[in-house]
Protein backbone atom coordinates (compact mmCIF):
# COMPACT_ATOMS: atom_id res chain seq x y z
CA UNK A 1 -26.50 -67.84 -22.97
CA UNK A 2 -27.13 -65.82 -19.75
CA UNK A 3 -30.50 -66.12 -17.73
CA UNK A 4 -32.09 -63.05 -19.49
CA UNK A 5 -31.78 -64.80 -22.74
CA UNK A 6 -32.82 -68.06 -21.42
CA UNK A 7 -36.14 -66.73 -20.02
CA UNK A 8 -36.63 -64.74 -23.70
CA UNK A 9 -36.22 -67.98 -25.58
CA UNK A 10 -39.03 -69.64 -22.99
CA UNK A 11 -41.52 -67.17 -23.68
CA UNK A 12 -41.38 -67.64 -27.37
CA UNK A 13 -41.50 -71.82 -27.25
CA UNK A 14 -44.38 -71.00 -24.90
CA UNK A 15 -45.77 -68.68 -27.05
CA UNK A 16 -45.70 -71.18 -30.11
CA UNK A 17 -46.93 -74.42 -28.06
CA UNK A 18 -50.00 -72.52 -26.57
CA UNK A 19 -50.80 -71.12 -30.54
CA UNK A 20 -50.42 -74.90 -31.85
CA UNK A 21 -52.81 -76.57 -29.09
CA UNK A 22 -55.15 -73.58 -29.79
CA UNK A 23 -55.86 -74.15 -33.23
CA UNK A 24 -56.01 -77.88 -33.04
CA UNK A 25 -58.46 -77.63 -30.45
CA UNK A 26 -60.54 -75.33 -32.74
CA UNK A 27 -60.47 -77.58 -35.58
CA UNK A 28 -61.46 -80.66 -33.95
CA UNK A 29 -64.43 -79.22 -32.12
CA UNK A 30 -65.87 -77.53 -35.31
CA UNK A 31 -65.38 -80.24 -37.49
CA UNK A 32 -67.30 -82.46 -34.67
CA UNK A 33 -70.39 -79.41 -34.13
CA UNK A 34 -70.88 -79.59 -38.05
CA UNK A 35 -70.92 -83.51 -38.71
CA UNK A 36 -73.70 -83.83 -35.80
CA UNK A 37 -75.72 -80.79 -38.04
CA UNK A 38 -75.10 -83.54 -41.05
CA UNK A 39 -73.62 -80.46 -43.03
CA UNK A 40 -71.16 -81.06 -45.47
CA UNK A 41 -67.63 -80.08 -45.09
CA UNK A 42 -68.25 -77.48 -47.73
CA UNK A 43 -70.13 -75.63 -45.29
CA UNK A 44 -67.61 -76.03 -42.80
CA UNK A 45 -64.97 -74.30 -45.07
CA UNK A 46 -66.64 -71.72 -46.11
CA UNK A 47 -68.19 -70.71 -42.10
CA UNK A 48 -64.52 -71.38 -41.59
CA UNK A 49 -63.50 -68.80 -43.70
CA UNK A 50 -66.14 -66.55 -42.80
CA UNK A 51 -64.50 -66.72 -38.66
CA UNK A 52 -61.26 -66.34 -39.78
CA UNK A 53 -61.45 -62.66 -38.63
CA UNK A 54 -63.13 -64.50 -34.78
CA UNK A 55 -60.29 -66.74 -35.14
CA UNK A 56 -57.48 -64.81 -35.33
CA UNK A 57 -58.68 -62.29 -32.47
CA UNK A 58 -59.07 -65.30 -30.18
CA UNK A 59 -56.18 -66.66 -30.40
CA UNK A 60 -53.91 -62.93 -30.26
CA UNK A 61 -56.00 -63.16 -27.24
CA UNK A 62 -54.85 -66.77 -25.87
CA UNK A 63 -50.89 -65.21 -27.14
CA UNK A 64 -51.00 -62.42 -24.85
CA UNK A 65 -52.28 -64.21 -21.95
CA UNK A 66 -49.65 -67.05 -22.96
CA UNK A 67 -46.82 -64.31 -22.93
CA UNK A 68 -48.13 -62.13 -20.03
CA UNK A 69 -47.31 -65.44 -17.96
CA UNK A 70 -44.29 -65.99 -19.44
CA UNK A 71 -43.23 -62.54 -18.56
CA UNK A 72 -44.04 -62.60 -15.21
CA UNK A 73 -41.59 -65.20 -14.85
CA UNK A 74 -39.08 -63.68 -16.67
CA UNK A 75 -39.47 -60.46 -14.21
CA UNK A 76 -38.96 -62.79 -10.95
CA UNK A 77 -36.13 -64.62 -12.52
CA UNK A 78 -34.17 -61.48 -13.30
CA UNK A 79 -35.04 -60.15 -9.84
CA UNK A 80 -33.65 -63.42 -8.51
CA UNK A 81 -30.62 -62.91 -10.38
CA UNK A 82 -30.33 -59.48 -9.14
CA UNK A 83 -30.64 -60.29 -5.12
CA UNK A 84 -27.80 -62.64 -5.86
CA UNK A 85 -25.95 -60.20 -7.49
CA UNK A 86 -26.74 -57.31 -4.12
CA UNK A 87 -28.52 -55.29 -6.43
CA UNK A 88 -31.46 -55.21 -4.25
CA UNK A 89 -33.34 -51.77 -5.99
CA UNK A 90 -32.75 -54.11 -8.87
CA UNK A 91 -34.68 -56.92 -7.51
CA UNK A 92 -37.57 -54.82 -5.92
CA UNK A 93 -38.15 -53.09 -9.38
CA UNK A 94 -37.80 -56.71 -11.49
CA UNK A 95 -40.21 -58.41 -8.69
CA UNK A 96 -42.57 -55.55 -9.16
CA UNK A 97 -42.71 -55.47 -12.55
CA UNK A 98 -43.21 -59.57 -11.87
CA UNK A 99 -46.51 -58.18 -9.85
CA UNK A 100 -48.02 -55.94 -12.35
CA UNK A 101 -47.33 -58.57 -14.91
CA UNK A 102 -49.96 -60.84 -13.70
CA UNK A 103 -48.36 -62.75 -10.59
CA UNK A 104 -50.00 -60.22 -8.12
CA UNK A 105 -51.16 -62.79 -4.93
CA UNK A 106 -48.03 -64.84 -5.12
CA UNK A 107 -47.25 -65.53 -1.85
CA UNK A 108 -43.58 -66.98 -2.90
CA UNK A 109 -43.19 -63.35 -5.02
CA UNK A 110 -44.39 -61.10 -2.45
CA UNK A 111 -42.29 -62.55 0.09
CA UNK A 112 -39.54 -62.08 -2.20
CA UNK A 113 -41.07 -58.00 -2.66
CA UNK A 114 -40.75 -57.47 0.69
CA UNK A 115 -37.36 -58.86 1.66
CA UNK A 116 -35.81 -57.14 -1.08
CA UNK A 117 -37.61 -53.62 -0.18
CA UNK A 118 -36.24 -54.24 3.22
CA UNK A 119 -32.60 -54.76 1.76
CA UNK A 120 -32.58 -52.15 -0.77
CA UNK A 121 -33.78 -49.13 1.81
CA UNK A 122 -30.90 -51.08 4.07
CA UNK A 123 -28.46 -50.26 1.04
CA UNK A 124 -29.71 -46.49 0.73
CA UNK A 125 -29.28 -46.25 4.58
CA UNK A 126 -25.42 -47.24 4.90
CA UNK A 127 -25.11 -45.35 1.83
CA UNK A 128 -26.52 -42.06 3.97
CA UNK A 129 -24.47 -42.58 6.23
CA UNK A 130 -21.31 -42.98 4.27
CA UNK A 131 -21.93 -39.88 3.23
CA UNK A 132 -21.98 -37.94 6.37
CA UNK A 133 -26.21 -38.08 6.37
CA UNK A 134 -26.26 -39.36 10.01
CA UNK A 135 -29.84 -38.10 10.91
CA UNK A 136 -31.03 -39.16 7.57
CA UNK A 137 -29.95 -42.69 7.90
CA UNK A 138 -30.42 -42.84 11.15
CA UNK A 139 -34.34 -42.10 10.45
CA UNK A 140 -34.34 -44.58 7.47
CA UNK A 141 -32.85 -47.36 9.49
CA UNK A 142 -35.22 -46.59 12.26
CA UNK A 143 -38.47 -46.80 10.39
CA UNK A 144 -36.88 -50.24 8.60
CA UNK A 145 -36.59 -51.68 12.05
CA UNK A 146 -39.84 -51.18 12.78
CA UNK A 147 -40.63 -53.27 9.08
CA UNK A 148 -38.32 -55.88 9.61
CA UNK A 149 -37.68 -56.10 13.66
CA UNK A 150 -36.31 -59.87 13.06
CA UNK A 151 -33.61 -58.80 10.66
CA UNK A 152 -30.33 -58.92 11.98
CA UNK A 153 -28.80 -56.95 9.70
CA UNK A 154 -30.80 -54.02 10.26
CA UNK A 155 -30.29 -53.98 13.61
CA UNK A 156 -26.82 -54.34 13.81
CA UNK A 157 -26.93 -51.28 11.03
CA UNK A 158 -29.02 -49.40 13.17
CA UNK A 159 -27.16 -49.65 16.59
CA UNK A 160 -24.01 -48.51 13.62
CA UNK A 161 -25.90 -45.74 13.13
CA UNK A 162 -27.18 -44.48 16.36
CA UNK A 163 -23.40 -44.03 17.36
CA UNK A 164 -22.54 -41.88 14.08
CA UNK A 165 -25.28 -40.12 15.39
CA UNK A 166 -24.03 -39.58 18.56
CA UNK A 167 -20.67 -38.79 17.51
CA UNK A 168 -21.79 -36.56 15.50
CA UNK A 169 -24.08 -34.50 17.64
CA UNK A 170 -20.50 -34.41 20.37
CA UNK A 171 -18.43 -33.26 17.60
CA UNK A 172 -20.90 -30.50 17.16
CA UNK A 173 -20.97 -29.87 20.91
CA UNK A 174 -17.21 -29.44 21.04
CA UNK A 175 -17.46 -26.72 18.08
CA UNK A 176 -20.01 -24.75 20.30
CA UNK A 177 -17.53 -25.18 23.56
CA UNK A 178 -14.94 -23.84 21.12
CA UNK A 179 -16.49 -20.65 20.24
CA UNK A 180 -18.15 -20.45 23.84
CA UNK A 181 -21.64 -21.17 23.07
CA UNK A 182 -22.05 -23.27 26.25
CA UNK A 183 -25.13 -23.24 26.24
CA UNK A 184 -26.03 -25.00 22.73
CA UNK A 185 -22.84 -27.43 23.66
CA UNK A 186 -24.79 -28.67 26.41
CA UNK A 187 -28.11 -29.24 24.33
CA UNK A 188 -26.11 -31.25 21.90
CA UNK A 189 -24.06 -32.86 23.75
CA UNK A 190 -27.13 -34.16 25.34
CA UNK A 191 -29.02 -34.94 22.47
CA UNK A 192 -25.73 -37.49 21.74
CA UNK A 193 -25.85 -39.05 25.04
CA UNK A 194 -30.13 -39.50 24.62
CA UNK A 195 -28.69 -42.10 21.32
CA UNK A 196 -25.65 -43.17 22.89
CA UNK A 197 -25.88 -43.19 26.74
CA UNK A 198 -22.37 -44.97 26.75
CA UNK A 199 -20.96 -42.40 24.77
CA UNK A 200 -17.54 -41.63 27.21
CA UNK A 201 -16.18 -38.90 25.05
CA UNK A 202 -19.60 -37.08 25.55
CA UNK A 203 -20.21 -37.51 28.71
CA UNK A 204 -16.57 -36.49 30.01
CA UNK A 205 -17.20 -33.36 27.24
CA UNK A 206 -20.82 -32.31 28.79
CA UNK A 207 -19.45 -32.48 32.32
CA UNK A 208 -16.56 -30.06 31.50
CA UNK A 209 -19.06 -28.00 29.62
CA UNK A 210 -21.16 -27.77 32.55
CA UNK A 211 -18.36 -27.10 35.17
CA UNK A 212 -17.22 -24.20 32.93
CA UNK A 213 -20.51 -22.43 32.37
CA UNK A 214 -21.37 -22.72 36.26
CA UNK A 215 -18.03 -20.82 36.54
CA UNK A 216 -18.66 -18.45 33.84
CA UNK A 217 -22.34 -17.65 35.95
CA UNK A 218 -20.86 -17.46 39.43
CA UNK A 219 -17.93 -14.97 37.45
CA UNK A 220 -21.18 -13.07 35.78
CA UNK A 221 -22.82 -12.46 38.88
CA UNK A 222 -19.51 -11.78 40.69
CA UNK A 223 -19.05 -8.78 38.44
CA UNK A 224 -22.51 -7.86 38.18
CA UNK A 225 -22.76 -7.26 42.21
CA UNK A 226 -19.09 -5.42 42.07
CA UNK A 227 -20.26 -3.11 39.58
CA UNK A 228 -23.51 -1.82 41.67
CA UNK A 229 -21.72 -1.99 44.67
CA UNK A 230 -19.14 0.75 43.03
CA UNK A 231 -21.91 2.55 41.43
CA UNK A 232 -23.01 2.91 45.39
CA UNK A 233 -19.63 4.26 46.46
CA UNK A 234 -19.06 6.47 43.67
CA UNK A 235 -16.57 5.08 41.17
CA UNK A 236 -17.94 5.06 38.13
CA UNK A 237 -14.83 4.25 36.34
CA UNK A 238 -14.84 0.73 38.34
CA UNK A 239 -18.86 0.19 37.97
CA UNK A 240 -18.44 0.57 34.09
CA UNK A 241 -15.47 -1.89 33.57
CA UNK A 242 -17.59 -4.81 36.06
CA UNK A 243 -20.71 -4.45 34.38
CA UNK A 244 -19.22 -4.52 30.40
CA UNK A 245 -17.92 -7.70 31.46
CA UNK A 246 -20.89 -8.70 32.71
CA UNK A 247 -22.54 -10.29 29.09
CA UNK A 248 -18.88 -11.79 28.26
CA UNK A 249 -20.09 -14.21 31.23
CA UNK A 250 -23.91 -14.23 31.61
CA UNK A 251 -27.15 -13.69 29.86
CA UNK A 252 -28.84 -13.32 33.30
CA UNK A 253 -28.94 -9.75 33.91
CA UNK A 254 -31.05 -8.11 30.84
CA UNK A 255 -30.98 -4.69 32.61
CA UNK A 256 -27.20 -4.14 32.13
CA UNK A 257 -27.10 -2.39 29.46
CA UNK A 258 -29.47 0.80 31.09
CA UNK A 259 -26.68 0.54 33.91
CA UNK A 260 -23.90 0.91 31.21
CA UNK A 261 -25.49 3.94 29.50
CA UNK A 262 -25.87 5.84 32.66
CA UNK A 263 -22.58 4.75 34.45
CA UNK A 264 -21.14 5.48 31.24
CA UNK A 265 -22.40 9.08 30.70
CA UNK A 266 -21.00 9.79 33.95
CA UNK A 267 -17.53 8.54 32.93
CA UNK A 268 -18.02 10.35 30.03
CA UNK A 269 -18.49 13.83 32.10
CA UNK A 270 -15.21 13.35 33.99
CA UNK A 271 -13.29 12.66 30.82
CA UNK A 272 -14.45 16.06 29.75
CA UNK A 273 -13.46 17.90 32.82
CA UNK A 274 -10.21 15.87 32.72
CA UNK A 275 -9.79 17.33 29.18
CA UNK A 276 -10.52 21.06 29.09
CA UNK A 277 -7.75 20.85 32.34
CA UNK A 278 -5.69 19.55 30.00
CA UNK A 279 -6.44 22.00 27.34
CA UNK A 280 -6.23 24.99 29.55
CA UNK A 281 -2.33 23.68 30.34
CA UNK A 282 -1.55 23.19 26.76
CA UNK A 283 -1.08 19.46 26.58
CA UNK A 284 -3.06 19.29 23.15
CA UNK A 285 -2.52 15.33 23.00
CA UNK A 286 -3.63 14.09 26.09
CA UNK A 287 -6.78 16.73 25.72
CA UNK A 288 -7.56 15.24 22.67
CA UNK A 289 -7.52 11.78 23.89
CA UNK A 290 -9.72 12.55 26.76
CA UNK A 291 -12.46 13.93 24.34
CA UNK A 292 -12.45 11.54 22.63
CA UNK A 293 -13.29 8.79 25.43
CA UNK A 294 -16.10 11.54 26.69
CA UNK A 295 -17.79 11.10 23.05
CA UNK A 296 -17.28 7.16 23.06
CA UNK A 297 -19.28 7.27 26.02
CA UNK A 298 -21.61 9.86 24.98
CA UNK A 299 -21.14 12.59 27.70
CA UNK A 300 -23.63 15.22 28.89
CA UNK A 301 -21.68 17.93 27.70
CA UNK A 302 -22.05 19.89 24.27
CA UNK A 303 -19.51 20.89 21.67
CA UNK A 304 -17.09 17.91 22.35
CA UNK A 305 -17.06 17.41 18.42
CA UNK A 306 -15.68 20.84 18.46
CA UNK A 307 -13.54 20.44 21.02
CA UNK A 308 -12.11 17.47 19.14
CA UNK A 309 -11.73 19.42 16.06
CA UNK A 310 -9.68 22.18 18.04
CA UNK A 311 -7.20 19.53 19.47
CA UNK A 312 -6.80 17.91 16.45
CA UNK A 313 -5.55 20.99 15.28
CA UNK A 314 -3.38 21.85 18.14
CA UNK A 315 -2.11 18.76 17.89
CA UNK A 316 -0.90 19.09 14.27
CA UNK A 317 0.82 22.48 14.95
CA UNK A 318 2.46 21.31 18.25
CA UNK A 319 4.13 18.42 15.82
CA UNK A 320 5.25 20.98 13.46
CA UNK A 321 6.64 22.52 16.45
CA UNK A 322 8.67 19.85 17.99
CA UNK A 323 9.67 18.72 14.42
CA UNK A 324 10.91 22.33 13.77
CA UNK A 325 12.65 22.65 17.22
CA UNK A 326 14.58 19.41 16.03
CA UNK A 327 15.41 20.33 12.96
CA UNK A 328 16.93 23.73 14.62
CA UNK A 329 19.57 21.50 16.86
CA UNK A 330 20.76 19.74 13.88
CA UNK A 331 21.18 23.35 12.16
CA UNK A 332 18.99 22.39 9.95
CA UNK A 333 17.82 25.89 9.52
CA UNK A 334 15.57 25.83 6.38
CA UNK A 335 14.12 23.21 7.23
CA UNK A 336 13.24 24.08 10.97
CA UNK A 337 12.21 27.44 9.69
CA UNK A 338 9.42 25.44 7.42
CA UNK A 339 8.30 23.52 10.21
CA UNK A 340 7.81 26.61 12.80
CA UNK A 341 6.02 28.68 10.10
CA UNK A 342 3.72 25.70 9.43
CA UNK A 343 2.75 25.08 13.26
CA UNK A 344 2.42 28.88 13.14
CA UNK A 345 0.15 28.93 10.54
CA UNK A 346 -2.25 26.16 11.94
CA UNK A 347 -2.14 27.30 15.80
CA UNK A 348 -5.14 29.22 16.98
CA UNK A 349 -4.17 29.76 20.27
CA UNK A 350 -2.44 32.85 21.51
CA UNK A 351 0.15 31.34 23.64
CA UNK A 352 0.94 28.60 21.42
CA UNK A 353 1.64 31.28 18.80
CA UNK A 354 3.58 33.76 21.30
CA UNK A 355 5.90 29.93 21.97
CA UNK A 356 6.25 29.71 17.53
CA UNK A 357 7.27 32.59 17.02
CA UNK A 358 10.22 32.61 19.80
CA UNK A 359 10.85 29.67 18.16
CA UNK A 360 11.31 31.10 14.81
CA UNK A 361 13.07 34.00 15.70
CA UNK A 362 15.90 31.53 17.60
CA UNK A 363 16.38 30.02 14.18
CA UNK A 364 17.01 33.47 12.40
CA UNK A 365 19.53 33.98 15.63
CA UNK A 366 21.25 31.01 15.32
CA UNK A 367 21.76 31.12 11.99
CA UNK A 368 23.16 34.03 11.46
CA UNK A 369 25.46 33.45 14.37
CA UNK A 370 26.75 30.54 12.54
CA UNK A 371 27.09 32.30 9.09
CA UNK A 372 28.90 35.13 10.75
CA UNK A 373 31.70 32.81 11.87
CA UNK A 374 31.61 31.00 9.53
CA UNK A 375 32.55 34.09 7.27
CA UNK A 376 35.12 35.09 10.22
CA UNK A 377 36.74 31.42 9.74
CA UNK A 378 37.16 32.35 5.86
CA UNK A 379 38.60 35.83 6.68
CA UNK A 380 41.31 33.95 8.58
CA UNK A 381 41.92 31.80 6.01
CA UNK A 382 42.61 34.57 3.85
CA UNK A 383 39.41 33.56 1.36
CA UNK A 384 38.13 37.45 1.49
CA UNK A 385 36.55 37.19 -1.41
CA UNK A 386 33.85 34.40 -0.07
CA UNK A 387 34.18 36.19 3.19
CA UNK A 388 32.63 39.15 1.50
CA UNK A 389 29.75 37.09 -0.20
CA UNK A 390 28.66 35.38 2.91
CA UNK A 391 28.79 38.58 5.33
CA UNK A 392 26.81 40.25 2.28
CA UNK A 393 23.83 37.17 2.49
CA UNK A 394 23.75 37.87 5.66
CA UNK A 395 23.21 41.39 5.83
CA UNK A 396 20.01 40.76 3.52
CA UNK A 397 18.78 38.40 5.96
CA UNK A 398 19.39 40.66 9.02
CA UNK A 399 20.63 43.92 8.48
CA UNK A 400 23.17 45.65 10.58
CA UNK A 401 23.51 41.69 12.54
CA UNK A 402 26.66 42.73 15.00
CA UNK A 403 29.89 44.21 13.19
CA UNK A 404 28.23 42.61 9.47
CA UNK A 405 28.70 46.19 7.82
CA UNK A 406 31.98 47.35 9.40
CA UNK A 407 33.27 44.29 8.24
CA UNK A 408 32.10 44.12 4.74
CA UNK A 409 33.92 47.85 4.69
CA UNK A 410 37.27 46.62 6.40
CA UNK A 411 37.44 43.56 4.01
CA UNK A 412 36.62 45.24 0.45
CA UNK A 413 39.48 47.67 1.09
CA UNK A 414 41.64 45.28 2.00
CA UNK A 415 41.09 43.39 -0.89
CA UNK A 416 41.09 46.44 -3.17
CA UNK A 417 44.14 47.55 -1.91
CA UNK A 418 45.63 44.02 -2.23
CA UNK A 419 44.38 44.13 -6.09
CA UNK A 420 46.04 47.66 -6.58
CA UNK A 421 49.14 46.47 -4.70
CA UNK A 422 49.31 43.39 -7.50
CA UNK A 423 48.41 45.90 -10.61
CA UNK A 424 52.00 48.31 -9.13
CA UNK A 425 54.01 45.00 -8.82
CA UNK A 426 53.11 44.10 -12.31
CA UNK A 427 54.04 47.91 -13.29
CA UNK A 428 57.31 47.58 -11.69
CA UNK A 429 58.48 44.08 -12.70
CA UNK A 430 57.79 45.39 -16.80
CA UNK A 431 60.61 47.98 -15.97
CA UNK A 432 62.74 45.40 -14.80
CA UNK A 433 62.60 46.68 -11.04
CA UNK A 434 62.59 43.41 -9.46
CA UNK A 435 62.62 44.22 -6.17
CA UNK A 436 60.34 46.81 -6.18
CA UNK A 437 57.81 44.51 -7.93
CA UNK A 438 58.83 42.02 -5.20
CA UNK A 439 58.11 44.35 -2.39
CA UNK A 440 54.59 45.15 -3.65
CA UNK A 441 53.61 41.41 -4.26
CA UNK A 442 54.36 40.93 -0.79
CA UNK A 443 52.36 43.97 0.46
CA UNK A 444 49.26 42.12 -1.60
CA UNK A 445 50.04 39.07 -0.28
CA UNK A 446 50.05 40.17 2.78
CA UNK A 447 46.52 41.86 2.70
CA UNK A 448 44.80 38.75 0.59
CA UNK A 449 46.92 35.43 1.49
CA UNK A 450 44.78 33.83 -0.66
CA UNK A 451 45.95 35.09 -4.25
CA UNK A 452 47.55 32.50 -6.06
CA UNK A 453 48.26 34.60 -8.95
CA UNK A 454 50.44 37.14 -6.31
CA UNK A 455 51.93 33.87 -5.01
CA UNK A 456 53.12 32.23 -8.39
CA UNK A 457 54.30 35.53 -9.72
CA UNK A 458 56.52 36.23 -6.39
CA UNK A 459 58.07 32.84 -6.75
CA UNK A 460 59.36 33.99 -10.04
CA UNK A 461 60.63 37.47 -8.98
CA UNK A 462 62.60 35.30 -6.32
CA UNK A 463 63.99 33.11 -8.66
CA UNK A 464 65.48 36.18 -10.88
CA UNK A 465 66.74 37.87 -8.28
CA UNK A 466 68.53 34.76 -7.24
CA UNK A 467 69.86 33.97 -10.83
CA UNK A 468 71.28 37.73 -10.96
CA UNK A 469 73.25 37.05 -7.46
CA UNK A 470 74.59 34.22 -8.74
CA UNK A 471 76.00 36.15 -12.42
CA UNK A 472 77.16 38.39 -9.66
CA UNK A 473 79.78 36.86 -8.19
């Protein structure tokens, strides 16, 4: 049987003795009240019976004030068991449930209270800190120490604590150095040296910290002095690159944004005057990027969105343009001729037009320079027929282009005469007159080499003719 049970089975025995000595104690003093009277025991019987009710009510009373006792007991022992155990929220809440049970004054109990309060907000304080709750236990543990300044253990938790906390507030510190907050580093990193004054790693942290914001002010003002000094000499290029990288360093100077604006508006007016020199010598690209750095920095000027617009534009067609000129060296000629009339299309200005359209008619140039040898090269080959079809494409394209017609002429007579010259052969060779047939194959083979038909049949003639020699002899 554990010690719950054991206190349990107290309270009842305790219970039962206190009912038993109760009504013993009853009898005998009524029985004593009524024989001094000289009243029969009759009478006492029936007055007995009569107080039952009294009776019973007393002595419910004398139970609960038996067991409330009891209880009390049974609270402290189960808190006793509990300390043992280092269940100290346990024992407070047992012992003060011992307290409200009757026992409230006991000095043994109350001592017991308060040593377990102190133990259990001990627990909850390492437990805070386990957790990563460094202030939070730190705070607890504090306000214990002032409770309980003689126990060990809760000084020896609080100096534990104290250095999370200091570690804590470095480790915070070096997160601010990393993103260059120097400024907040330093606050924390002295807040972890006010709980920790030994605290090495903080104090080697916060000097560094230190030595690199004093450098970051003396670079700050450094740059702030160069840029007025160039604003005084006239280079506002040089003024406006100092003083942006003035904040990247300092917080000192809150005026240097005004001297941004304005340095920066004049920047902004000699990008624009830089651009429409550009413009006026056609380089559309490095126009457009100068407008665009005179509307970053908001220049004095108006229409720059316009102007921006136009070089956008220019800048399109002059990429059709170089794309088509490309295209043109590869004899790519379709495709060049896409690309020109594209820029041409988008181009407003005059020149740039005059430029596209030179452009376009070198393709139509080239182009039919190479189709015209290129139907001279099948002439040779004695292909008149394709010779014929490309001269004729490109007399659509460009009429009358060089000696186009006179050779479209030349080359359809000579291969209609070749045709008729074929047509006779055949004639002849149905008569049997081989070499007459053989003598106007060649004449067709001579103005079209390139008739297979003429060729095969010729071989044949030469065969029979050779066949006859042969019966000849």
């Amino acid at each position: 049987m554990n010690s719950k049970e054991d206190s349990r089975a107290k309270l009842r025995r305790s219970s039962t003795n206190c009912e038993v000595l109760y009504l013993e104690r009853e009898k005998r003093s009524n029985a004593f009240h009524m024989e001094r009277r000289g009243e029969p025991l009759e009478t006492y019987n029936t007055l007995n019976l009569m107080k039952n009710g009294f009776k019973q009510a007393a002595l419910g009373v004398a139970i609960l004030l038996a067991s409330v006792g009891c209880r009390g007991a049974s609270y402290e022992s189960d808190g006793d068991e509990y300390f043992r155990e280092c269940n100290f929220s346990g024992a407070f809440e047992s012992y003060k449930m011992a307290e409200a049970s009757g026992r409230r004054g006991n000095p043994t109990l109350e001592a017991k209270l308060k040593e377990a309060s102190v133990y259990a907000d001990l627990d909850r304080g390492r437990q805070l800190g386990f957790q990563g709750e460094y202030q939070k236990s730190y705070d607890l543990l504090e306000q214990l120490a002032a409770r309980a300044p003689e126990n060990p253990r809760v000084s020896e938790w609080l100096t534990k604590a104290t250095r999370s906390l200091s570690r804590k507030f470095t480790e915070d510190g070096k997160e601010r150095m990393g993103v260059r907050e120097y400024d907040q580093a330093i606050q924390l990193l002295e807040k972890a040296l006010r709980y920790n004054p030994k605290n090495q790693d903080a104090i080697d942290t916060l000097e560094r910290a230190k030595t690199i914001l004093k450098w970051r002010t003396e670079k700050g003002e450094l740059m702030w002095h160069g840029g007025l000094r160039a604003i005084s000499e006239s280079q506002p290029e040089m003024a406006e690159s100092k003083l942006t990288a003035v904040p990247n360093f300092t917080d000192a100077h809150n005026d240097v944004d005004d001297y941004i604006s304005e340095v920066r508006a004049v920047v902004g007016d000699n990008h624009y005057r830089m651009a429409t020199g550009l413009e006026k010598k056609g380089q559309w690209f490095a126009a457009l990027v100068e407008y665009k750095k005179a509307r970053t920095l908001h220049a004095t000027p108006t229409g720059i969105d316009a102007a921006v617009a136009r070089m956008e534009v220019e800048v399109k067609a002059d990429q059709y343009y170089h794309a088509g000129k490309n295209s043109l060296a590869r004899d790519e000629f379709e495709h060049a001729r896409d690309r020109l009339t594209k820029a041409l299309d988008a181009t407003k200005n005059k020149d740039n037009r005059i430029a596209i359209e030179a452009a376009l008619a070198q393709v139509t140039e080239k182009q039919n320079a190479k189709e015209h040898k290129d139907a001279v090269n099948l002439e040779l080959e004695g292909r008149l027929a394709e010779a014929i079809d490309a001269l004729r494409i490109l007399d659509t394209r460009s009429p009358a282009y060089g000696d186009t017609r006179e050779r479209i002429d030349r080359l359809t007579r000579q291969l209609r005469d070749a045709q008729g010259n074929y047509k006779d052969a055949l004639a002849k060779l149905d008569t049997g007159d081989l070499l007459g047939g053989r003598a106007k194959l060649k004449a067709a083979l001579f103005l079209q080499p390139f008739m297979p038909e003429a060729r095969a049949k010729l071989k044949e003639v030469d065969a029979a003719l050779a066949a006859q020699k042969k019966d000849s002899k």
